[in-house]
C-alpha atoms as a PDB file:
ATOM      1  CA  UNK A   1     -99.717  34.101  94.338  1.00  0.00           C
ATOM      2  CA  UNK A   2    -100.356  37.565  92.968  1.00  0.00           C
ATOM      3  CA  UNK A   3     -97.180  38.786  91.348  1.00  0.00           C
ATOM      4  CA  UNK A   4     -97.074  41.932  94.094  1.00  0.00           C
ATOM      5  CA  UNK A   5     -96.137  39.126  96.408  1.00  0.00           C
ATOM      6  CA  UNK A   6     -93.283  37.749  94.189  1.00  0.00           C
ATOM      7  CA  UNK A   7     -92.085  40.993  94.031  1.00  0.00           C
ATOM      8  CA  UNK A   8     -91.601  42.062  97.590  1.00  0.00           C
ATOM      9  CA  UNK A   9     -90.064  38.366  98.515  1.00  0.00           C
ATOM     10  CA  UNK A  10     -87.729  38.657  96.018  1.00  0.00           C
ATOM     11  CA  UNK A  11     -87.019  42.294  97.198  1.00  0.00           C
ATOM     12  CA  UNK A  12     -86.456  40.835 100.535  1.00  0.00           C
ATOM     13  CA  UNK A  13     -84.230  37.723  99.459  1.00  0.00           C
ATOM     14  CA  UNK A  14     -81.916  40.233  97.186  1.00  0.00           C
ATOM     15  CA  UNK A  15     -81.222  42.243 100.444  1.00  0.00           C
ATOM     16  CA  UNK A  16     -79.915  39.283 102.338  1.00  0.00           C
ATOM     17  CA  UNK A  17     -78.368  37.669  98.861  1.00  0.00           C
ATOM     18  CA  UNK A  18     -74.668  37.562  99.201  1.00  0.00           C
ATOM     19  CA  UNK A  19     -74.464  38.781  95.583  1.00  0.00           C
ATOM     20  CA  UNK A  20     -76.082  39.025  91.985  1.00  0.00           C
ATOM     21  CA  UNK A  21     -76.602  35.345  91.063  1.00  0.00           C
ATOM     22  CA  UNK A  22     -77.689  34.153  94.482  1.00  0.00           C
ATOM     23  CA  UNK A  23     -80.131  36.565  94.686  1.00  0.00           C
ATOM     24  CA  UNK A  24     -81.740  35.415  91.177  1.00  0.00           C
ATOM     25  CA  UNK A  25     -81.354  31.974  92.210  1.00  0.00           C
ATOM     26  CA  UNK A  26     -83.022  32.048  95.340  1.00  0.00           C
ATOM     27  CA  UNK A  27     -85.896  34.489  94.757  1.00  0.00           C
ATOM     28  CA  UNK A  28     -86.645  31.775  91.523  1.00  0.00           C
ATOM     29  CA  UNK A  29     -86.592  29.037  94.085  1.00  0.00           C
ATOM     30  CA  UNK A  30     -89.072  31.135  96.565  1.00  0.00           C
ATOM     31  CA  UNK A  31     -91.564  31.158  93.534  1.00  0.00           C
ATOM     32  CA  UNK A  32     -92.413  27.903  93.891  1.00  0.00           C
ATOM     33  CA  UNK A  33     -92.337  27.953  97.347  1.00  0.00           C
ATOM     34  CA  UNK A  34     -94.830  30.682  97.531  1.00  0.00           C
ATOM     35  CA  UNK A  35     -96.563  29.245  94.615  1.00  0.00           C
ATOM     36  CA  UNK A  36     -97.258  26.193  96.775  1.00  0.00           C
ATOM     37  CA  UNK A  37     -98.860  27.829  99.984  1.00  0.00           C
ATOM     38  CA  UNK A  38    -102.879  27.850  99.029  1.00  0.00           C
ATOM     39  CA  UNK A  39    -103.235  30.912  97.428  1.00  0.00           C
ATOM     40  CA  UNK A  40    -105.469  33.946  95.417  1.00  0.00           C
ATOM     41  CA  UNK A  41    -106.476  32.425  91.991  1.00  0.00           C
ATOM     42  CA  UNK A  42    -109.056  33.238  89.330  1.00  0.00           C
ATOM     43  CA  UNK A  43    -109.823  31.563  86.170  1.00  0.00           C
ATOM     44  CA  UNK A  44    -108.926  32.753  82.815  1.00  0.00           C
ATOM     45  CA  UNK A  45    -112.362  34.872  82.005  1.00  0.00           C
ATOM     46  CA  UNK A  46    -111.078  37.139  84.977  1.00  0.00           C
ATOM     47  CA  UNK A  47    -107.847  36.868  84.756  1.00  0.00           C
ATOM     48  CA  UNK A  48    -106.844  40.311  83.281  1.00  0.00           C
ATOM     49  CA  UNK A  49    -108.881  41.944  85.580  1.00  0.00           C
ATOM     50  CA  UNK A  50    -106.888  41.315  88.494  1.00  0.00           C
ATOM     51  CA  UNK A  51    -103.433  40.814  86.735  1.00  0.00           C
ATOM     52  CA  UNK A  52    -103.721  44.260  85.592  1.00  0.00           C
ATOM     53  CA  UNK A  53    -104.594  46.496  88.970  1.00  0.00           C
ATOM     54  CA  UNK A  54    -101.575  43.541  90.537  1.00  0.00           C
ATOM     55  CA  UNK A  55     -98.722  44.026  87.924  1.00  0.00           C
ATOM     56  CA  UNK A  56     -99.390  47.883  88.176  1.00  0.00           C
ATOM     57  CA  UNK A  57     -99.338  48.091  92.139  1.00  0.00           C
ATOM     58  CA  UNK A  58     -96.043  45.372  91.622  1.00  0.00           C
ATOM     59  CA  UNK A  59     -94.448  48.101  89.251  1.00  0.00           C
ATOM     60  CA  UNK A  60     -95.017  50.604  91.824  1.00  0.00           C
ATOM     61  CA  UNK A  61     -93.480  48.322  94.500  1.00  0.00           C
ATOM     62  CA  UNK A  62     -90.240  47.722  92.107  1.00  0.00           C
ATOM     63  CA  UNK A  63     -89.674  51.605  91.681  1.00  0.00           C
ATOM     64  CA  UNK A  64     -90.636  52.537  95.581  1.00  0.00           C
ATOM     65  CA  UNK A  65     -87.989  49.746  96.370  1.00  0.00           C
ATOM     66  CA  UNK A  66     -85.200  50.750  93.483  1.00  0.00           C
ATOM     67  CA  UNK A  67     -85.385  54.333  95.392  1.00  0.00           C
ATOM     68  CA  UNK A  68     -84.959  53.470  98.658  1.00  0.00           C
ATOM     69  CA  UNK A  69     -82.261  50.454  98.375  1.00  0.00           C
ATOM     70  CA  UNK A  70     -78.734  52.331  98.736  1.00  0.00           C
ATOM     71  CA  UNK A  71     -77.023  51.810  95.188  1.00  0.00           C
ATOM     72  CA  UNK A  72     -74.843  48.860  96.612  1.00  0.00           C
ATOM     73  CA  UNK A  73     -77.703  46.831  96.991  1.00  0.00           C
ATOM     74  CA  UNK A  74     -79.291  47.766  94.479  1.00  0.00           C
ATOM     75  CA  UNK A  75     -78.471  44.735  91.539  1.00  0.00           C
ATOM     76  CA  UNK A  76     -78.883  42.004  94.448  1.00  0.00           C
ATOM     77  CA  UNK A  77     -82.354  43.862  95.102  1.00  0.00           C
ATOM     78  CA  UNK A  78     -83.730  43.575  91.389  1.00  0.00           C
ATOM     79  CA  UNK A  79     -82.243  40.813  90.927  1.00  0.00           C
ATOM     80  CA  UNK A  80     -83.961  38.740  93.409  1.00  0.00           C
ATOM     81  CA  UNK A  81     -86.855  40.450  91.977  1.00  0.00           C
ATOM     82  CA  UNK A  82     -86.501  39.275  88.412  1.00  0.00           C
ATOM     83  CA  UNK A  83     -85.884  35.413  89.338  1.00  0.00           C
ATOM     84  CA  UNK A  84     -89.092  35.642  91.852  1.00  0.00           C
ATOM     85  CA  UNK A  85     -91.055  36.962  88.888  1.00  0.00           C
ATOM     86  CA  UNK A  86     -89.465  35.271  86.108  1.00  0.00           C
ATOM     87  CA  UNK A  87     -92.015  31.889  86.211  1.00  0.00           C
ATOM     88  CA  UNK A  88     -94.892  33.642  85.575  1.00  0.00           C
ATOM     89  CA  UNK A  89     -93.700  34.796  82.426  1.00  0.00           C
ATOM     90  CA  UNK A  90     -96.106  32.165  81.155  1.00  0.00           C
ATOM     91  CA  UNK A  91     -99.197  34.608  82.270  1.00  0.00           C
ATOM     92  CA  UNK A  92     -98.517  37.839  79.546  1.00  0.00           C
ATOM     93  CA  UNK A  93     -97.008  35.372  76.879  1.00  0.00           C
ATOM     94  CA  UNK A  94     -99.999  33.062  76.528  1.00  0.00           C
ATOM     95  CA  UNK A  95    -102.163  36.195  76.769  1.00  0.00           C
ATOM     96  CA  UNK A  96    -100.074  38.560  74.059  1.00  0.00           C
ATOM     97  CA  UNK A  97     -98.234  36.009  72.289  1.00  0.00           C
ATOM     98  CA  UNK A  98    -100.554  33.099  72.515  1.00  0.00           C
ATOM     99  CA  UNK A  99     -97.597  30.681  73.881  1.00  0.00           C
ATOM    100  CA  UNK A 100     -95.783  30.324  77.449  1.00  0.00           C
ATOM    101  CA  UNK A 101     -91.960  31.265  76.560  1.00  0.00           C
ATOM    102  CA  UNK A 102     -91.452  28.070  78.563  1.00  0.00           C
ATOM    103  CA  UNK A 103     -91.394  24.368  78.076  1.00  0.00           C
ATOM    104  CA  UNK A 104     -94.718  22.376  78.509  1.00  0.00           C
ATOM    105  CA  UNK A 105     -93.673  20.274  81.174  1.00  0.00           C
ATOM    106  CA  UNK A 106     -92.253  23.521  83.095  1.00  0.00           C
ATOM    107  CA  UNK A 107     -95.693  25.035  82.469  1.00  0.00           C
ATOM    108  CA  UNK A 108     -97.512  21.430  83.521  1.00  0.00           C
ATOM    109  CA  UNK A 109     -95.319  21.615  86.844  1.00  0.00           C
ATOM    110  CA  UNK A 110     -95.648  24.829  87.509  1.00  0.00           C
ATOM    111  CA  UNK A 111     -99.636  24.617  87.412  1.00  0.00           C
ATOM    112  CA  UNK A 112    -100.048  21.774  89.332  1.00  0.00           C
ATOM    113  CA  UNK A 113     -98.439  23.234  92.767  1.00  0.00           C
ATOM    114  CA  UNK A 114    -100.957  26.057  92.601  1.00  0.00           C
ATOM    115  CA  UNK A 115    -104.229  25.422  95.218  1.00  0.00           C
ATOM    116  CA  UNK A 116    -105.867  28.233  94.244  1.00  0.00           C
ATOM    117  CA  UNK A 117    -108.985  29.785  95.365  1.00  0.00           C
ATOM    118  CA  UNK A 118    -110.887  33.081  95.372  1.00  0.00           C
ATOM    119  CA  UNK A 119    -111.390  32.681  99.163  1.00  0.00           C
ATOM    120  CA  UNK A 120    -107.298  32.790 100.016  1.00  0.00           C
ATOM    121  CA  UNK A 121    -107.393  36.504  99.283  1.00  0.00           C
ATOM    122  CA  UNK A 122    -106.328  36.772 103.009  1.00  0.00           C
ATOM    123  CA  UNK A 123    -103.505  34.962 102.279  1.00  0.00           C
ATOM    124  CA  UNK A 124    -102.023  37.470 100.022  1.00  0.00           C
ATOM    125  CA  UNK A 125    -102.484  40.446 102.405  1.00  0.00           C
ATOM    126  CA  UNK A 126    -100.966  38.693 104.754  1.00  0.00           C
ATOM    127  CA  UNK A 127     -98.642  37.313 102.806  1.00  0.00           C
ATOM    128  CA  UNK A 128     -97.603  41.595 101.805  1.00  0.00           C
ATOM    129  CA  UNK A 129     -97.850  42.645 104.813  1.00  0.00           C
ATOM    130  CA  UNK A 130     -95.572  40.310 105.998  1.00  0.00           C
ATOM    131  CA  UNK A 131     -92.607  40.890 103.653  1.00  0.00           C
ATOM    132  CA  UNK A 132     -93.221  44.689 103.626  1.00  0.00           C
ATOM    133  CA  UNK A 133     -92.688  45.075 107.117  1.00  0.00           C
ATOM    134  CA  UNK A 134     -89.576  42.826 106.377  1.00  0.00           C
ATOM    135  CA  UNK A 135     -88.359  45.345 104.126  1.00  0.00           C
ATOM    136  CA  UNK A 136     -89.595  48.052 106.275  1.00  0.00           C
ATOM    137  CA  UNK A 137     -86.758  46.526 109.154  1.00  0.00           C
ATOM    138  CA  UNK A 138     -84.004  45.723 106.531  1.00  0.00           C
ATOM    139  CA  UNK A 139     -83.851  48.907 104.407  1.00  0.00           C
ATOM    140  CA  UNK A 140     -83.536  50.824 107.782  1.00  0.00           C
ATOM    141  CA  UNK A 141     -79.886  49.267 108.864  1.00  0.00           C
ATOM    142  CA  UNK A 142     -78.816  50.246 105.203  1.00  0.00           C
END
């Protein structure tokens, strides 16, 4: 799952979050969960290509959503955001740092839930689409 996705479902589970922790807990859970659904994947030689265009249009998302969450939400919000994104810290470490900041059999798990194929592109713009409108609804009753 590109990390644009992670990002707006973790936006989306800090707004309903009843507070700080939850929200970190449950958008790490809904990693998985994501990670699981047959997704967008390409293989290491073309890797950076799409991380790159994804984790800038996912830094974009992050700021877009810290400015329009009233301040009250605004921990839960990022918070949710940070444990959604947090498992994929693997990705930049073994690329800058030549090592996954996590255990090998967190990595090994991690990679093995994963059907991913260049052909579930669809999946991911559906899979924004739906949790933007989401946030669309929810950050209008704030």
């Amino acid at each position: 799952m590109l990390i644009t996705n992670h990002v707006l479902s973790g936006a989306l589970i800090g707004l309903v979050a009843p507070d700080v922790g939850s929200a970190f807990g449950r958008g790490f859970v809904s990693h998985f969960i994501l990670d699981s659904v047959p997704h967008f994947g390409v293989d290491d030689a073309h890797l950076m290509r799409v991380a790159v265009p994804d984790g800038l249009v996912g830094l974009v998302a992050i700021a877009v959503l810290a400015r329009a969450t009233p301040r009250r939400q605004l921990l839960p919000l990022l918070s949710g955001i940070a444990g959604a994104c947090v498992p994929d810290l693997d990705k930049p470490g073994r690329q800058f740092f030549g090592r996954s900041p996590f255990p090998a059999w967190f990595d090994r798990a991690h990679a093995v839930i994963q059907p991913e194929s260049t052909r579930h592109f669809p999946v991911e713009v559906a899979a924004a689409s739906a949790f933007t409108a989401a946030l669309l609804v929810l950050l209008r009753r704030f």
